[in-house]
PDB file of N, CA and C in Angstrom:
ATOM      1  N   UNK A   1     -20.981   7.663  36.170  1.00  0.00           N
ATOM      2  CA  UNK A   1     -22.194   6.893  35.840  1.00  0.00           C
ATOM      3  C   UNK A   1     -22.339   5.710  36.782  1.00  0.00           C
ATOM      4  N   UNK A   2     -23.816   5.264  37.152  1.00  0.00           N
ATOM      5  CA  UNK A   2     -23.889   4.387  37.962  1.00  0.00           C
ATOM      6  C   UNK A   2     -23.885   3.041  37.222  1.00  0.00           C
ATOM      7  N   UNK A   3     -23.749   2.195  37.869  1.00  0.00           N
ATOM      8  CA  UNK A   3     -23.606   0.723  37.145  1.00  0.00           C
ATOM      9  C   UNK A   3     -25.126   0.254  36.280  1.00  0.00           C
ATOM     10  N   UNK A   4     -26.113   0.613  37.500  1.00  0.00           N
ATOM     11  CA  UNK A   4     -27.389   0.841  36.954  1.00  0.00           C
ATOM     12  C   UNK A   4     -27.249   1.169  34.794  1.00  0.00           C
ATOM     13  N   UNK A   5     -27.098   2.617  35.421  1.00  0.00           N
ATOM     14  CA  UNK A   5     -26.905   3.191  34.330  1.00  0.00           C
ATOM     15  C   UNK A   5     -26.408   2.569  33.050  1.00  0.00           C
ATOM     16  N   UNK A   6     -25.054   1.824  33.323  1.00  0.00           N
ATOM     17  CA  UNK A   6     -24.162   1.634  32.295  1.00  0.00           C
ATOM     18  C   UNK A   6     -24.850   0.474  31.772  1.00  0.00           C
ATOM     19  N   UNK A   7     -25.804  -0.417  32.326  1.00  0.00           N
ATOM     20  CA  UNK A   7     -26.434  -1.850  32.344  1.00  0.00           C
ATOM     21  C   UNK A   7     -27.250  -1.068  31.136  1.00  0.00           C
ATOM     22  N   UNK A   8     -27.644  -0.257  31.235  1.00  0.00           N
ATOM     23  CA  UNK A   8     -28.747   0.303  30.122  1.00  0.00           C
ATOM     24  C   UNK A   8     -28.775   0.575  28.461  1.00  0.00           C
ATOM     25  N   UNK A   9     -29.131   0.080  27.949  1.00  0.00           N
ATOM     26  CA  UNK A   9     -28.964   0.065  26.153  1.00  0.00           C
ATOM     27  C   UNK A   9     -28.806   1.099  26.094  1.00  0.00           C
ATOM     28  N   UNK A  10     -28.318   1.800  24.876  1.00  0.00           N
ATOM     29  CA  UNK A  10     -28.256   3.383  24.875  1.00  0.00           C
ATOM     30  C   UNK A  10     -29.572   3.497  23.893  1.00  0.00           C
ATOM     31  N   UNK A  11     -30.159   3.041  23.342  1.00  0.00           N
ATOM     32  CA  UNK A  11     -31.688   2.934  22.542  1.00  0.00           C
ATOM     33  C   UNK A  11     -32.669   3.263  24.264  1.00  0.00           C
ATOM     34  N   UNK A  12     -32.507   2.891  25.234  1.00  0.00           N
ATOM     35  CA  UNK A  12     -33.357   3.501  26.143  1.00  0.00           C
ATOM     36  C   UNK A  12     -32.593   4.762  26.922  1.00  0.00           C
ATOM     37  N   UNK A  13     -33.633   5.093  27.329  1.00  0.00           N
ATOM     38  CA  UNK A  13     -33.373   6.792  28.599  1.00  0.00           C
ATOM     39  C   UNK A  13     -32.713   6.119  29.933  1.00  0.00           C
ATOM     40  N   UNK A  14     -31.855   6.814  29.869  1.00  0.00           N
ATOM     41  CA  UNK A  14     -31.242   6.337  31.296  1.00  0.00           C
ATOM     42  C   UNK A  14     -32.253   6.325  32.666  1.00  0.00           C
ATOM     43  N   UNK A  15     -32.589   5.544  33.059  1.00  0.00           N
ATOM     44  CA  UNK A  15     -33.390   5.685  34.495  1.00  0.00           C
ATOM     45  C   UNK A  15     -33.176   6.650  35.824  1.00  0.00           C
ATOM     46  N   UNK A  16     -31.443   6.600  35.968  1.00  0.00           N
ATOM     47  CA  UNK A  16     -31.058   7.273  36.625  1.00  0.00           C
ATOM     48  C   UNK A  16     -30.542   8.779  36.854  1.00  0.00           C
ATOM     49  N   UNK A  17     -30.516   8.982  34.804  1.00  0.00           N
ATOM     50  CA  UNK A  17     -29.996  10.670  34.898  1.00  0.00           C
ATOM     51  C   UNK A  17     -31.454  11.322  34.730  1.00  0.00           C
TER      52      UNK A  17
END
């Protein structure tokens, strides 16, 4: 997982997958 990614609430869609 990208850092991006991990920055991301899990209540939102990942941007990156």
């Amino acid at each position: 997982l990208g850092k991006a990614e991990l920055a991301v609430p899990p209540a939102r869609p990942n941007k990156l997958n």
